[in-house]
C-alpha atoms as a PDB file:
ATOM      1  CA  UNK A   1     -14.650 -14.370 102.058  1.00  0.00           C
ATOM      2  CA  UNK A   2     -11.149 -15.191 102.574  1.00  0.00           C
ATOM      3  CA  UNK A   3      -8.267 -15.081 105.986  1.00  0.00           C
ATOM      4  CA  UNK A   4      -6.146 -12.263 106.061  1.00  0.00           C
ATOM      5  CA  UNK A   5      -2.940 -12.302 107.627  1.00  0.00           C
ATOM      6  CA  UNK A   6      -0.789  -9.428 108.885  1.00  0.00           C
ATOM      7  CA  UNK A   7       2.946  -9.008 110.750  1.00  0.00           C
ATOM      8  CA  UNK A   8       3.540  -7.658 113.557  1.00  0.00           C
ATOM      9  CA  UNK A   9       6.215  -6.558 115.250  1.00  0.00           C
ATOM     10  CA  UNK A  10       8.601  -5.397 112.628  1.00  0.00           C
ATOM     11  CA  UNK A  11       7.921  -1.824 112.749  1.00  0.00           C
ATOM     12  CA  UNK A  12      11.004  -0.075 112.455  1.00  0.00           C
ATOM     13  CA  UNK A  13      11.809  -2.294 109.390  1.00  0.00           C
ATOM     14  CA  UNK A  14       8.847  -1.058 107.221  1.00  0.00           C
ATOM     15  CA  UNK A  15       5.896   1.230 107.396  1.00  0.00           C
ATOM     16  CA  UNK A  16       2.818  -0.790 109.305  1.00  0.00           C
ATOM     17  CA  UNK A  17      -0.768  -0.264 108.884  1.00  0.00           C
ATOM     18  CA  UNK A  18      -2.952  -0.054 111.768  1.00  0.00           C
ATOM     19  CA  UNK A  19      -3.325  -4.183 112.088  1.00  0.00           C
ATOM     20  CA  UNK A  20       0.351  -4.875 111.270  1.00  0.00           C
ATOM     21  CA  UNK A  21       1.832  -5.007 107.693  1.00  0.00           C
ATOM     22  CA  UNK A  22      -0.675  -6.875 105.580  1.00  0.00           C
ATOM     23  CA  UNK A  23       1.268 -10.421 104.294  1.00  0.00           C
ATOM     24  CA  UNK A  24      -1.877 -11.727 102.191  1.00  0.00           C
ATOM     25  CA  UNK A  25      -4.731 -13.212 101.844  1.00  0.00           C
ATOM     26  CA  UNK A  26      -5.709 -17.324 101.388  1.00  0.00           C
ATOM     27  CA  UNK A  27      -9.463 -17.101  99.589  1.00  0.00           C
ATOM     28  CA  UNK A  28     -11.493 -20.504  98.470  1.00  0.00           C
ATOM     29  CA  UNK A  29     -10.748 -21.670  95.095  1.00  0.00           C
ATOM     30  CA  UNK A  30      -7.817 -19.113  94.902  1.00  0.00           C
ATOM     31  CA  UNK A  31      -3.814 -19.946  95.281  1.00  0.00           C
ATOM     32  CA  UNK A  32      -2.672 -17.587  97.808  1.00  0.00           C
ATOM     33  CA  UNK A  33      -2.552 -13.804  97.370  1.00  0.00           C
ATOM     34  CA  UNK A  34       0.686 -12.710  98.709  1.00  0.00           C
ATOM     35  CA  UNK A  35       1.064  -8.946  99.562  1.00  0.00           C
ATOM     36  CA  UNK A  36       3.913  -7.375  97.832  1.00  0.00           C
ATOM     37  CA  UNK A  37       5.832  -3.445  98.608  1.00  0.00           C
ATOM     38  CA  UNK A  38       7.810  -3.309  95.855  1.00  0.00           C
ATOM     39  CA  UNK A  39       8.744   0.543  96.702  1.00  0.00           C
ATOM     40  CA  UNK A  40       9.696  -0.823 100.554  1.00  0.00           C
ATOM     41  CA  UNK A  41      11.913  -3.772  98.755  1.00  0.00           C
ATOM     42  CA  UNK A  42       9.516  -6.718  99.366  1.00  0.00           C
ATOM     43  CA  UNK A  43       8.861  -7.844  95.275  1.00  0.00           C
ATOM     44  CA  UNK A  44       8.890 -11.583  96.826  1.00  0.00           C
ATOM     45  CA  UNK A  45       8.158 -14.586  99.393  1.00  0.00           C
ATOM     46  CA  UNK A  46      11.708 -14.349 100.015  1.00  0.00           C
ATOM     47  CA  UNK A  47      11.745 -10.831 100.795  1.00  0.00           C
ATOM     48  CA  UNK A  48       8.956 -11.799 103.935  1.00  0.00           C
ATOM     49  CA  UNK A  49      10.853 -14.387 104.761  1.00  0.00           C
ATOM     50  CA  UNK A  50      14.191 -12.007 105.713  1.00  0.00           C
ATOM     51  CA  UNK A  51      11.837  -9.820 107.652  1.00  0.00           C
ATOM     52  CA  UNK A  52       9.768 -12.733 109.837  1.00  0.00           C
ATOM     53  CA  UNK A  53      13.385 -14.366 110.142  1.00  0.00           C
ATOM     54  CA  UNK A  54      13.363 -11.479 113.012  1.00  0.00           C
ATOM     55  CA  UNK A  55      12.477 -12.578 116.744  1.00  0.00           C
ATOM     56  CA  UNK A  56       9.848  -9.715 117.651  1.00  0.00           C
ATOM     57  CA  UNK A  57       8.157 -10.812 114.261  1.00  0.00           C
ATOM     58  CA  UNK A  58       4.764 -12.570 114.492  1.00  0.00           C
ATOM     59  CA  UNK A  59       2.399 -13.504 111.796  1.00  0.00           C
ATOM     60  CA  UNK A  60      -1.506 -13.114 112.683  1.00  0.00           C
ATOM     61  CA  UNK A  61      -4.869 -13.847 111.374  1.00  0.00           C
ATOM     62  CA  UNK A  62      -7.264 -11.531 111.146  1.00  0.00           C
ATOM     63  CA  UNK A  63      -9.177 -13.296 114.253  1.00  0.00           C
ATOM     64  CA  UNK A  64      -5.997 -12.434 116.317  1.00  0.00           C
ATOM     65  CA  UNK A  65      -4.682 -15.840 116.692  1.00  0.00           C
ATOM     66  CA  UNK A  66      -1.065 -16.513 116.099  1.00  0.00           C
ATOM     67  CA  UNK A  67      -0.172 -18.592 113.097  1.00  0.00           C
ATOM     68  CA  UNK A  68       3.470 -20.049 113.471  1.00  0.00           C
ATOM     69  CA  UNK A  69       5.940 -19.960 109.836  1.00  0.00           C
ATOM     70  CA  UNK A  70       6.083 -23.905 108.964  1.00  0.00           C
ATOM     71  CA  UNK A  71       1.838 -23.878 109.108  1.00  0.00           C
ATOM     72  CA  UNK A  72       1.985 -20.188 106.866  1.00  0.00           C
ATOM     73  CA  UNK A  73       4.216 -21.695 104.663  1.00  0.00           C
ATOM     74  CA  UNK A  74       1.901 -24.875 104.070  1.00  0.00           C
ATOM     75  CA  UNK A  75      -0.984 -22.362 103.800  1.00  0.00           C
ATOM     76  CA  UNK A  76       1.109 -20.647 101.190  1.00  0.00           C
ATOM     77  CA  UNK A  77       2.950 -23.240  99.186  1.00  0.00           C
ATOM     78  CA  UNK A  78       0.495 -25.707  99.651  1.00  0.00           C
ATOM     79  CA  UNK A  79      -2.667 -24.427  99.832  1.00  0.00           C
ATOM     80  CA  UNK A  80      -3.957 -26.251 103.174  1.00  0.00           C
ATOM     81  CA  UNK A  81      -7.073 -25.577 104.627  1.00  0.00           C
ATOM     82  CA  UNK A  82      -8.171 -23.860 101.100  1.00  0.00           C
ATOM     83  CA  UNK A  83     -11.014 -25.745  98.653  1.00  0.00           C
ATOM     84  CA  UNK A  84     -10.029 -26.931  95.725  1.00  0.00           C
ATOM     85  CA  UNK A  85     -11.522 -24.368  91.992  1.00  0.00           C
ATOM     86  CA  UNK A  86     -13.011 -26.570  89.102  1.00  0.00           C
ATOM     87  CA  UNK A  87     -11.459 -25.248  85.908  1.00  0.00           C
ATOM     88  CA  UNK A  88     -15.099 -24.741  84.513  1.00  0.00           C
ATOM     89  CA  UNK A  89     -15.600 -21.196  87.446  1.00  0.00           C
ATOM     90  CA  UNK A  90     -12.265 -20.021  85.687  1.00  0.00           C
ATOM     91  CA  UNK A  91     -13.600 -16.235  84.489  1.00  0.00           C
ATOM     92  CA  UNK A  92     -11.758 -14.558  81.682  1.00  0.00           C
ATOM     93  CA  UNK A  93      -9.776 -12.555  83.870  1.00  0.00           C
ATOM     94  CA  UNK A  94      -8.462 -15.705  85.663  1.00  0.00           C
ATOM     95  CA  UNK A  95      -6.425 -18.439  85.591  1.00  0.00           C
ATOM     96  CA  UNK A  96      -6.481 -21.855  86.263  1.00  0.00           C
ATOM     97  CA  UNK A  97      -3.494 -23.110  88.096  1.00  0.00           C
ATOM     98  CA  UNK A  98      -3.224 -27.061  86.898  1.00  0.00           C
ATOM     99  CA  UNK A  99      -0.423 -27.451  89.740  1.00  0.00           C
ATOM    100  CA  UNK A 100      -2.867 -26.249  92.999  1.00  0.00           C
ATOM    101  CA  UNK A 101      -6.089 -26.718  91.318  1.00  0.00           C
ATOM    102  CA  UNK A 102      -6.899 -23.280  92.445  1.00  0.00           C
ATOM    103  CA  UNK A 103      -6.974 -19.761  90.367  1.00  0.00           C
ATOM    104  CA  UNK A 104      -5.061 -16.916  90.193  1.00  0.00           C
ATOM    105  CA  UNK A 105      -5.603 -13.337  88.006  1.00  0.00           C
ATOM    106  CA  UNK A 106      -3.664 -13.488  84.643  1.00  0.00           C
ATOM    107  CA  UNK A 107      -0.471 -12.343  84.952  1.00  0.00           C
ATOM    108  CA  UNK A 108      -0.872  -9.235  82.415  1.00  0.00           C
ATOM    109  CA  UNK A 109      -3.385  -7.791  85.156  1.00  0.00           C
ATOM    110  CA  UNK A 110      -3.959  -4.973  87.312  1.00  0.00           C
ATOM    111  CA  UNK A 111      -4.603  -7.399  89.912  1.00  0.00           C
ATOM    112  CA  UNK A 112      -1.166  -9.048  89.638  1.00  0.00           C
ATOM    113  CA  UNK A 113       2.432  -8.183  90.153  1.00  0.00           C
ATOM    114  CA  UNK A 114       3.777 -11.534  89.558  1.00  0.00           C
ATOM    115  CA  UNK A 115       2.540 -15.185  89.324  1.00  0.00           C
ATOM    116  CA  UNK A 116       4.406 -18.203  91.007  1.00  0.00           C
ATOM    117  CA  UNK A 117       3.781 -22.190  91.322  1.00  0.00           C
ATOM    118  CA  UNK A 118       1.997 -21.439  94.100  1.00  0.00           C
ATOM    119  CA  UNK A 119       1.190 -18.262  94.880  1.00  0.00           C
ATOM    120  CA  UNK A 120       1.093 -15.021  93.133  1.00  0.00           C
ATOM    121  CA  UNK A 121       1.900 -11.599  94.109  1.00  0.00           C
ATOM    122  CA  UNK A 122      -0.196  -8.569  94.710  1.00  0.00           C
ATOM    123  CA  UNK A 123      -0.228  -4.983  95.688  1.00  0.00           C
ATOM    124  CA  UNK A 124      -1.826  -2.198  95.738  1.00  0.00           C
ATOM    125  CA  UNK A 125      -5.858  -2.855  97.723  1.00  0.00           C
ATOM    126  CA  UNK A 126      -7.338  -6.383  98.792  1.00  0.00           C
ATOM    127  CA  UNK A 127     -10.505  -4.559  99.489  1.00  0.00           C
END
Protein backbone atom coordinates (compact mmCIF):
# COMPACT_ATOMS: atom_id res chain seq x y z
CA UNK A 1 0.00 0.00 0.00
CA UNK A 2 1.61 3.12 -0.93
CA UNK A 3 0.28 7.24 -2.06
CA UNK A 4 0.20 7.89 -5.52
CA UNK A 5 0.54 11.17 -6.88
CA UNK A 6 -0.47 12.54 -10.28
CA UNK A 7 -0.28 16.24 -12.25
CA UNK A 8 -2.71 17.92 -13.41
CA UNK A 9 -3.15 20.52 -15.48
CA UNK A 10 -0.35 20.28 -17.93
CA UNK A 11 -2.11 18.68 -20.68
CA UNK A 12 -1.02 20.16 -23.73
CA UNK A 13 2.62 19.63 -22.53
CA UNK A 14 2.42 15.76 -22.40
CA UNK A 15 -0.01 12.97 -22.93
CA UNK A 16 -2.26 12.56 -19.48
CA UNK A 17 -3.87 9.53 -18.23
CA UNK A 18 -7.29 9.62 -17.04
CA UNK A 19 -6.19 10.90 -13.24
CA UNK A 20 -3.49 13.31 -14.52
CA UNK A 21 0.10 12.26 -15.51
CA UNK A 22 1.24 9.79 -12.91
CA UNK A 23 4.53 11.59 -10.92
CA UNK A 24 5.14 8.47 -8.48
CA UNK A 25 4.58 6.68 -5.85
CA UNK A 26 5.99 7.06 -1.86
CA UNK A 27 5.50 3.17 -0.42
CA UNK A 28 6.66 2.15 3.39
CA UNK A 29 10.12 1.04 3.68
CA UNK A 30 10.75 2.20 0.01
CA UNK A 31 12.71 5.61 -1.17
CA UNK A 32 10.40 7.18 -3.49
CA UNK A 33 9.39 5.76 -6.88
CA UNK A 34 9.51 8.55 -9.26
CA UNK A 35 7.61 8.10 -12.61
CA UNK A 36 9.78 8.60 -15.55
CA UNK A 37 8.64 9.16 -19.80
CA UNK A 38 11.73 8.89 -21.18
CA UNK A 39 10.08 8.80 -24.88
CA UNK A 40 8.02 12.27 -23.74
CA UNK A 41 11.62 13.77 -22.46
CA UNK A 42 11.06 13.37 -18.67
CA UNK A 43 14.39 10.80 -17.82
CA UNK A 44 14.57 12.99 -14.43
CA UNK A 45 13.31 15.00 -11.19
CA UNK A 46 14.46 17.88 -13.05
CA UNK A 47 12.55 17.21 -16.03
CA UNK A 48 9.07 17.40 -13.50
CA UNK A 49 10.31 20.14 -12.08
CA UNK A 50 10.30 22.34 -15.67
CA UNK A 51 6.81 21.09 -16.21
CA UNK A 52 5.16 21.87 -12.44
CA UNK A 53 7.29 25.21 -12.75
CA UNK A 54 3.94 25.98 -14.93
CA UNK A 55 0.97 27.95 -13.14
CA UNK A 56 -2.10 25.65 -14.24
CA UNK A 57 0.16 22.74 -12.84
CA UNK A 58 -1.02 20.99 -9.64
CA UNK A 59 0.30 17.96 -7.97
CA UNK A 60 -2.45 15.54 -6.32
CA UNK A 61 -2.78 12.55 -4.19
CA UNK A 62 -4.63 9.91 -5.06
CA UNK A 63 -7.36 10.98 -2.26
CA UNK A 64 -7.76 14.25 -4.33
CA UNK A 65 -6.14 16.55 -1.97
CA UNK A 66 -3.66 19.04 -3.21
CA UNK A 67 -0.08 18.56 -2.17
CA UNK A 68 1.94 21.91 -2.64
CA UNK A 69 5.98 21.48 -4.31
CA UNK A 70 8.21 22.36 -1.05
CA UNK A 71 6.02 19.36 1.00
CA UNK A 72 6.48 16.89 -2.51
CA UNK A 73 9.87 17.68 -2.53
CA UNK A 74 10.40 16.69 1.29
CA UNK A 75 8.27 13.61 0.48
CA UNK A 76 10.71 12.98 -2.31
CA UNK A 77 14.16 13.96 -1.17
CA UNK A 78 13.51 13.28 2.21
CA UNK A 79 11.35 10.67 2.66
CA UNK A 80 8.76 12.36 5.23
CA UNK A 81 5.84 10.75 6.32
CA UNK A 82 7.45 7.26 4.98
CA UNK A 83 8.70 4.34 7.73
CA UNK A 84 11.93 3.68 7.96
CA UNK A 85 13.20 -0.51 6.05
CA UNK A 86 15.57 -2.60 8.37
CA UNK A 87 18.36 -3.84 6.12
CA UNK A 88 17.50 -7.49 7.30
CA UNK A 89 13.62 -7.26 4.79
CA UNK A 90 16.19 -6.29 1.96
CA UNK A 91 15.08 -9.23 -0.81
CA UNK A 92 17.57 -10.15 -3.46
CA UNK A 93 16.06 -8.05 -5.92
CA UNK A 94 16.46 -4.97 -3.64
CA UNK A 95 18.53 -2.64 -2.26
CA UNK A 96 19.24 -1.14 0.80
CA UNK A 97 19.72 2.55 0.64
CA UNK A 98 22.27 3.33 3.80
CA UNK A 99 21.54 7.20 3.09
CA UNK A 100 17.32 7.00 3.59
CA UNK A 101 17.25 3.80 5.38
CA UNK A 102 14.69 2.76 2.91
CA UNK A 103 14.98 0.29 -0.33
CA UNK A 104 14.99 0.63 -3.74
CA UNK A 105 15.12 -2.27 -6.82
CA UNK A 106 18.78 -2.84 -8.00
CA UNK A 107 19.67 -0.72 -10.51
CA UNK A 108 20.32 -3.57 -13.29
CA UNK A 109 16.39 -4.21 -13.02
CA UNK A 110 13.36 -4.26 -14.95
CA UNK A 111 11.89 -2.35 -12.25
CA UNK A 112 14.40 0.52 -12.52
CA UNK A 113 15.43 3.15 -14.96
CA UNK A 114 17.80 4.88 -12.78
CA UNK A 115 18.74 5.05 -9.03
CA UNK A 116 19.45 8.41 -7.14
CA UNK A 117 20.38 9.47 -3.34
CA UNK A 118 17.04 9.60 -2.83
CA UNK A 119 14.84 8.44 -5.10
CA UNK A 120 14.97 6.24 -8.06
CA UNK A 121 13.32 6.29 -11.31
CA UNK A 122 10.69 4.13 -12.85
CA UNK A 123 8.57 3.51 -15.84
CA UNK A 124 6.71 1.46 -17.48
CA UNK A 125 3.42 -0.05 -14.73
CA UNK A 126 3.17 0.69 -10.83
CA UNK A 127 0.40 -1.79 -10.80
Amino acid sequence: MGTNYYVYGIAEKVRNGKHGKHFGKRSAGWDFALHVYPDEGIKRLEDWLILLSDENAEVRDDSGRKIKLKKLLRIILMGEGCALARSSDVSEYEVFNLFTERVHPKPDSDYCYAVFPSYFCRNGDFG
